[in-house]
C-alpha atoms as a PDB file:
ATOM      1  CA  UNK A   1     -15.450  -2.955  17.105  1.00  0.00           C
ATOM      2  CA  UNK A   2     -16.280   0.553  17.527  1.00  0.00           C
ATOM      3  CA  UNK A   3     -14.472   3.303  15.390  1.00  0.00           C
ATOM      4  CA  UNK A   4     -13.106   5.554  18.068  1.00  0.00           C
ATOM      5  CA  UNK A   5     -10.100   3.147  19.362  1.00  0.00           C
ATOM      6  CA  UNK A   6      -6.622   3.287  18.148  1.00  0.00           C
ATOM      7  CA  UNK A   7      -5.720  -0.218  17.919  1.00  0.00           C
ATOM      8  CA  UNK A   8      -3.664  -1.449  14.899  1.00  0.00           C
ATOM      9  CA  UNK A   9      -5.958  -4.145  13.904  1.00  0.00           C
ATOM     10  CA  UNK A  10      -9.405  -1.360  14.395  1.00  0.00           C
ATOM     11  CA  UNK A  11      -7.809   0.867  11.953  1.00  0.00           C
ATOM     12  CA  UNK A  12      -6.554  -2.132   9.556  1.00  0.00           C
ATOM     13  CA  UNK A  13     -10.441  -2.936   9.389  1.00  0.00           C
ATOM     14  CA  UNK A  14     -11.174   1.012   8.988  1.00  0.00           C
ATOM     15  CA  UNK A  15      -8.981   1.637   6.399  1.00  0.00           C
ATOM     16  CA  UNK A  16      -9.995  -1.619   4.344  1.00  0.00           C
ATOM     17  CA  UNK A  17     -13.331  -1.232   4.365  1.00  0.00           C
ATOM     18  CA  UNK A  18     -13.359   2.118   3.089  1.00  0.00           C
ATOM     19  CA  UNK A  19     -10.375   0.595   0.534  1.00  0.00           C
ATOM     20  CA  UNK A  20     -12.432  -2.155  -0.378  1.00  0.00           C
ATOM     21  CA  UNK A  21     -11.582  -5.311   1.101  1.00  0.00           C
ATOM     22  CA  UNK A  22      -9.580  -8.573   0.116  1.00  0.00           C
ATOM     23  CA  UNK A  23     -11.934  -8.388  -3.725  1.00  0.00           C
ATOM     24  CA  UNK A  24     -10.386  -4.280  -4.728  1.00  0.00           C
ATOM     25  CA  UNK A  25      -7.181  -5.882  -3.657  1.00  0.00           C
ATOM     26  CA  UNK A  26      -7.694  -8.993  -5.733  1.00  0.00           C
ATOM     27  CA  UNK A  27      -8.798  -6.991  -9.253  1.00  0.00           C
ATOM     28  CA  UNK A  28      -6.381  -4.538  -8.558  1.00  0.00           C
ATOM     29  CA  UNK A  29      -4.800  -3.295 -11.675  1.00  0.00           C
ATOM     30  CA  UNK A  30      -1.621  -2.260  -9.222  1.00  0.00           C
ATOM     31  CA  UNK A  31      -1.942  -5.568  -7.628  1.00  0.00           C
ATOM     32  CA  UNK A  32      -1.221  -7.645 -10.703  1.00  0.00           C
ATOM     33  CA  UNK A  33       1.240  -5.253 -12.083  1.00  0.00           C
ATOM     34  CA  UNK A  34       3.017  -5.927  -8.716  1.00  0.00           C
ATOM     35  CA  UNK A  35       2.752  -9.765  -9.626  1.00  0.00           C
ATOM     36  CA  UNK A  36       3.901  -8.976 -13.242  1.00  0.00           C
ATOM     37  CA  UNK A  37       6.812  -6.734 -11.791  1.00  0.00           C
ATOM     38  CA  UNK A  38       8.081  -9.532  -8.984  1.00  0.00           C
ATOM     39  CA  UNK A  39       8.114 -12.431 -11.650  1.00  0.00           C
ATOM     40  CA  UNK A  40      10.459 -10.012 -14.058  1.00  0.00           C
ATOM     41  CA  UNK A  41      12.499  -9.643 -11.270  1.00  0.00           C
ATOM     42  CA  UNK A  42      12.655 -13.529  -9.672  1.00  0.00           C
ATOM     43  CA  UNK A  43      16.420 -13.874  -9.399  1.00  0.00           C
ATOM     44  CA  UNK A  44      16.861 -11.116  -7.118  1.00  0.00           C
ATOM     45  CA  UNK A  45      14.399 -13.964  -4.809  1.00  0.00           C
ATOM     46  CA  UNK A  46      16.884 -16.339  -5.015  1.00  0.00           C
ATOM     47  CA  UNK A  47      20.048 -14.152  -3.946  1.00  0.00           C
ATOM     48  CA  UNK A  48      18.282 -11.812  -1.862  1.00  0.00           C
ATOM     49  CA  UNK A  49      19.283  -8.963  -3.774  1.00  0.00           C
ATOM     50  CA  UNK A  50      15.874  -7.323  -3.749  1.00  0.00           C
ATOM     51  CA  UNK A  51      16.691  -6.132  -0.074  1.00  0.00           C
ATOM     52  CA  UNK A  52      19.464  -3.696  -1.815  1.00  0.00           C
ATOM     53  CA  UNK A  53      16.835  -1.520  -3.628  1.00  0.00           C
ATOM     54  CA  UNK A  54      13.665  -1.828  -0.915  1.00  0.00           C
ATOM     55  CA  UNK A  55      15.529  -0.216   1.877  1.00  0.00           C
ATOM     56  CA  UNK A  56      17.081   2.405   0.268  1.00  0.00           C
ATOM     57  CA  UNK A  57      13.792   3.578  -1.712  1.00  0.00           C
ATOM     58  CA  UNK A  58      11.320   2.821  -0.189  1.00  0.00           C
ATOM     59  CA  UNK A  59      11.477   5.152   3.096  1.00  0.00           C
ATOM     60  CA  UNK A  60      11.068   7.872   0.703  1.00  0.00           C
ATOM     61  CA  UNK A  61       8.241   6.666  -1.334  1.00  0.00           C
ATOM     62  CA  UNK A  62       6.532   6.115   1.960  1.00  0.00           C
ATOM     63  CA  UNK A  63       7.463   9.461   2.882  1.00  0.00           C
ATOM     64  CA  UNK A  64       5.846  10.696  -1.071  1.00  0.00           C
ATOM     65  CA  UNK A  65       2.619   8.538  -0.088  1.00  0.00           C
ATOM     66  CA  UNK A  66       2.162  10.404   2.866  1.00  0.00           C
ATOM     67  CA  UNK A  67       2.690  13.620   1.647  1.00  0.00           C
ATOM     68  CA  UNK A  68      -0.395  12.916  -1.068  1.00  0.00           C
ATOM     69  CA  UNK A  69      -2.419  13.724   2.155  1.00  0.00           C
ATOM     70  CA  UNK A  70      -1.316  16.889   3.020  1.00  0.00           C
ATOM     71  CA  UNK A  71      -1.922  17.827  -1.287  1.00  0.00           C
ATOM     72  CA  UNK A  72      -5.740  16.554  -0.556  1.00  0.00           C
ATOM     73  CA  UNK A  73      -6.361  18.990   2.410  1.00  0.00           C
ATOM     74  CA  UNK A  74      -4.316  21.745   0.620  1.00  0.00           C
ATOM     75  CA  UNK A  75      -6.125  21.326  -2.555  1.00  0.00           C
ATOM     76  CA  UNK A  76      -9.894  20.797  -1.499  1.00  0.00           C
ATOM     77  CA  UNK A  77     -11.717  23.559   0.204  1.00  0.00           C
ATOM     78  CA  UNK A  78     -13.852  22.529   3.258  1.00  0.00           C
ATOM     79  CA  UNK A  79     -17.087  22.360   0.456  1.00  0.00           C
ATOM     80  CA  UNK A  80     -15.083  20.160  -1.747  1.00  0.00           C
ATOM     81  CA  UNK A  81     -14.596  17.543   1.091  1.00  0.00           C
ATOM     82  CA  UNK A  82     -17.890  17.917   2.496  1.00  0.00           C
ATOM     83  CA  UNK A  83     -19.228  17.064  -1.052  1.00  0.00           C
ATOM     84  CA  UNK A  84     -16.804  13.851  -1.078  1.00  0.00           C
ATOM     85  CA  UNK A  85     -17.892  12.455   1.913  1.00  0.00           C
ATOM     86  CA  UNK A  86     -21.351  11.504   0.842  1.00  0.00           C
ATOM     87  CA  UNK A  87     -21.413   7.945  -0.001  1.00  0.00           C
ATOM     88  CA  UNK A  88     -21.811   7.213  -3.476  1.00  0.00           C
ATOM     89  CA  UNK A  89     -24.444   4.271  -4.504  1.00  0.00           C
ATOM     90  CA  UNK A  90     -21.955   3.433  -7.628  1.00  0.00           C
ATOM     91  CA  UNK A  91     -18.691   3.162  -4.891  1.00  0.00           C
ATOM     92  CA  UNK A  92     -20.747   0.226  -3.236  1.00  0.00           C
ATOM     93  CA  UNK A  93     -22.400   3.188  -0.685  1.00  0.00           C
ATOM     94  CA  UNK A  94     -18.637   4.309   0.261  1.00  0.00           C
ATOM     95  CA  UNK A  95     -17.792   8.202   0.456  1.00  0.00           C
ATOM     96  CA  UNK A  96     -15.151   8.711  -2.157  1.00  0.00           C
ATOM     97  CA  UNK A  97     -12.671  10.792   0.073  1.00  0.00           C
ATOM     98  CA  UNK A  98     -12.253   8.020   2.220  1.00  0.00           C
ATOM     99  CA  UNK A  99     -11.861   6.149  -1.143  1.00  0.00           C
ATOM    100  CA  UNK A 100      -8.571   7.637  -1.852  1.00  0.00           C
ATOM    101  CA  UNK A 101      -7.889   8.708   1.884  1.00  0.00           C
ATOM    102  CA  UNK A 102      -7.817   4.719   2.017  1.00  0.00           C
ATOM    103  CA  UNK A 103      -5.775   3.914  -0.989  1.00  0.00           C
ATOM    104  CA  UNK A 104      -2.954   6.397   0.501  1.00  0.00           C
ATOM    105  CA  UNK A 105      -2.796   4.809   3.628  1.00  0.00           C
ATOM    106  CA  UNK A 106      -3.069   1.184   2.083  1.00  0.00           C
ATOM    107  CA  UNK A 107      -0.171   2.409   0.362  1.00  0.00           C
ATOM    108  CA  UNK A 108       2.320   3.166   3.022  1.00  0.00           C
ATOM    109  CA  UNK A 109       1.179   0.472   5.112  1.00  0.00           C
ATOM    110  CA  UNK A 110       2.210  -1.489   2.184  1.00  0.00           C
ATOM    111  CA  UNK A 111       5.737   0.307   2.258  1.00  0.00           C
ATOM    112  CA  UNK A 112       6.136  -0.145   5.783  1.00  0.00           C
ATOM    113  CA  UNK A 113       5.517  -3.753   5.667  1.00  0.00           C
ATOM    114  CA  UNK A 114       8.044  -4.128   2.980  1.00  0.00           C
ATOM    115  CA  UNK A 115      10.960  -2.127   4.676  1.00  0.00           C
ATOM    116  CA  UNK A 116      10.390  -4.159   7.902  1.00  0.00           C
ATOM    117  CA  UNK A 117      10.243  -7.627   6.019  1.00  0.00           C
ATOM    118  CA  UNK A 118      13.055  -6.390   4.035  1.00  0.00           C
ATOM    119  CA  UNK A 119      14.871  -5.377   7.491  1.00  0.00           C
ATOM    120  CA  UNK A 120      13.880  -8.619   8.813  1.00  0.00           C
ATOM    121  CA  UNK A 121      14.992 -10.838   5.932  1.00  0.00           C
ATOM    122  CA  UNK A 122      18.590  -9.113   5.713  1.00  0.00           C
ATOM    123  CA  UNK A 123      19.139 -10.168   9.838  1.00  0.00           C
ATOM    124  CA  UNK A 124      17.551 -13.406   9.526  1.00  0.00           C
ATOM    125  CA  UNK A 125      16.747 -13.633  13.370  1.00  0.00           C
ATOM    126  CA  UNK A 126      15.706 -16.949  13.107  1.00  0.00           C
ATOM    127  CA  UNK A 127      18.297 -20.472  13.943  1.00  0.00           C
ATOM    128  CA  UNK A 128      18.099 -23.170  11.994  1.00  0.00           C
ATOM    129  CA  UNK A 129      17.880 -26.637  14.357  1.00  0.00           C
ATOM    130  CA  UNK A 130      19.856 -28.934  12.929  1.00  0.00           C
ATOM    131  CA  UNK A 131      18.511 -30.814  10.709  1.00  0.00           C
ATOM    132  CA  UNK A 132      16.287 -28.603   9.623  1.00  0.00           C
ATOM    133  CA  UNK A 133      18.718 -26.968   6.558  1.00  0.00           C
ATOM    134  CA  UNK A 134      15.945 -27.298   3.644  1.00  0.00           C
ATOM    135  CA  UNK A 135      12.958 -26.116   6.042  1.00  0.00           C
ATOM    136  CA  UNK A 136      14.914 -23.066   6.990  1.00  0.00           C
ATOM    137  CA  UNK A 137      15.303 -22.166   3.087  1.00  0.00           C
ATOM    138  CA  UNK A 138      12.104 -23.137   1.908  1.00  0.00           C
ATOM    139  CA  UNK A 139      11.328 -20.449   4.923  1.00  0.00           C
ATOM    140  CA  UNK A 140      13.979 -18.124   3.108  1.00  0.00           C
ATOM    141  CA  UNK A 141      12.269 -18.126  -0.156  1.00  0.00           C
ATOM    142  CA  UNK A 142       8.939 -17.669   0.897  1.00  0.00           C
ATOM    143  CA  UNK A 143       9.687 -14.395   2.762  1.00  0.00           C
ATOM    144  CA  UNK A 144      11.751 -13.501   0.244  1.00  0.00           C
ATOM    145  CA  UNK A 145       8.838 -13.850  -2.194  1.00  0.00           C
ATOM    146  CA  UNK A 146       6.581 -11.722   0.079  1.00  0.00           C
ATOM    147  CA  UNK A 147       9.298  -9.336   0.787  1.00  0.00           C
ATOM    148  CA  UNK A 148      10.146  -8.630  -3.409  1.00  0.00           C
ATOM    149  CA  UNK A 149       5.993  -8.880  -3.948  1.00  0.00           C
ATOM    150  CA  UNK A 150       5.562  -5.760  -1.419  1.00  0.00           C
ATOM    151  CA  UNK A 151       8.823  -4.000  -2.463  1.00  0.00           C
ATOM    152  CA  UNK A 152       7.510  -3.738  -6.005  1.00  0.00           C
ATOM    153  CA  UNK A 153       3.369  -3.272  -5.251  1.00  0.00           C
ATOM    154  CA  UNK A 154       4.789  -0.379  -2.942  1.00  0.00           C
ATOM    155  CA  UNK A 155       6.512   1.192  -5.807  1.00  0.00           C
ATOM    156  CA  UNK A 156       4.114   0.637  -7.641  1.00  0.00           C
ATOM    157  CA  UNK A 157       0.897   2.030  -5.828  1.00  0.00           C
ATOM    158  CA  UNK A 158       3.420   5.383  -5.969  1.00  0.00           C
ATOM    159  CA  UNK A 159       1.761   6.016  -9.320  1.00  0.00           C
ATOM    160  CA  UNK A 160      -1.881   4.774  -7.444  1.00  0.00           C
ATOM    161  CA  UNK A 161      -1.026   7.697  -5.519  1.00  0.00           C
ATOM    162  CA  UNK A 162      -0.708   9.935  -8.109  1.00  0.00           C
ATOM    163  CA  UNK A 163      -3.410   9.022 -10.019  1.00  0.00           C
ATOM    164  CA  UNK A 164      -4.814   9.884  -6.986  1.00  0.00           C
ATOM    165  CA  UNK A 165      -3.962  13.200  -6.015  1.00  0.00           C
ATOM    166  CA  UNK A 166      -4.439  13.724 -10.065  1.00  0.00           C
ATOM    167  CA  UNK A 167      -8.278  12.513  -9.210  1.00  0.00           C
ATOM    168  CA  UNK A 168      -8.790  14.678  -6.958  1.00  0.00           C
ATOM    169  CA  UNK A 169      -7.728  17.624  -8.717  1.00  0.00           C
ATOM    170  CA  UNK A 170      -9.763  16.327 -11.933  1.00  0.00           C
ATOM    171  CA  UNK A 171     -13.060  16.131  -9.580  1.00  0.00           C
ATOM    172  CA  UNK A 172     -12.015  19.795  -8.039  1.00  0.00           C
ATOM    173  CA  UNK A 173     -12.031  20.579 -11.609  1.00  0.00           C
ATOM    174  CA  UNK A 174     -15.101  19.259 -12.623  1.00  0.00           C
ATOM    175  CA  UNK A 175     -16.984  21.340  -9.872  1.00  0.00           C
ATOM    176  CA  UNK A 176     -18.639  24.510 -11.440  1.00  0.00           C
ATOM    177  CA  UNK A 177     -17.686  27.464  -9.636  1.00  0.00           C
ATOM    178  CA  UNK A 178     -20.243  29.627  -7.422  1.00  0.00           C
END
């Protein structure tokens, strides 16, 4: 795949790469705070209550994790991002703008997958054959699982977001003035 198409599964790769892959996912801090979070909050898997607080929230912290890119650009000076772009050997050769650039859109990708699960969950679209009773919530509760996983990772990579933007402004910081 080249980099200058604009198919969902190109950028998926893009982003991800420059994120990390499947192993920053897996020693995620955020991720296993998420896990921590989801297994507090199990009986909201069985009712299905977890749906009342991801749609009402989480279009806004989506909305937050997308504004973190417009503090980046407003923050750094054309210099600043230049200097960020160089690859770093000790980021496993990736630039460390598209470091966090990544983790923000991971982020609301992460959102948006969780409002439209949560969206999908509450219409159940799907008929149960008969017969087929015990399949259907076996079904249920694993897309409920998913669904209150990504509901609370989402809020929680809000503060991933702002450690972010607080990076950022820590490395602007750290650069002596000319």
């Amino acid at each position: 795949m080249s980099d200058s198409g604009t198919g969902l599964l190109e950028n998926l790769r893009l982003v991800y790469d420059s994120y990390g892959g499947l192993r920053s996912f897996i020693k995620s801090g955020y991720t296993w705070a998420a896990v921590f979070t989801s297994a507090l909050a199990w009986p909201t898997l069985m009712d299905g209550t977890w749906v009342q607080f991801a749609l009402p929230i989480l279009p806004t912290l989506a909305g937050f994790s997308i504004a973190a890119y417009a503090v980046y650009f407003s923050v750094l000076s054309e210099k600043d991002r230049d200097a960020l772009r160089i690859p770093a050997p000790s980021l496993n050769n990736r630039s460390p703008l598209l470091i966090l650039a990544s983790a923000v859109s991971h982020s609301v990708f992460v959102q948006i997958l969780a409002i439209l699960l949560a969206i999908i969950f509450t219409a159940k679209p799907f008929p149960t054959p008969v017969g087929y009773s015990e399949l259907a919530k076996s079904v249920n509760l694993v897309i409920s699982c998913v669904g209150l996983f990504l509901t609370t990772y989402g809020i929680i990579l809000v503060t991933a977001s702002v450690f972010s933007i607080f990076r950022i402004l820590h490395i602007k910081a750290s650069i002596p003035p000319k």
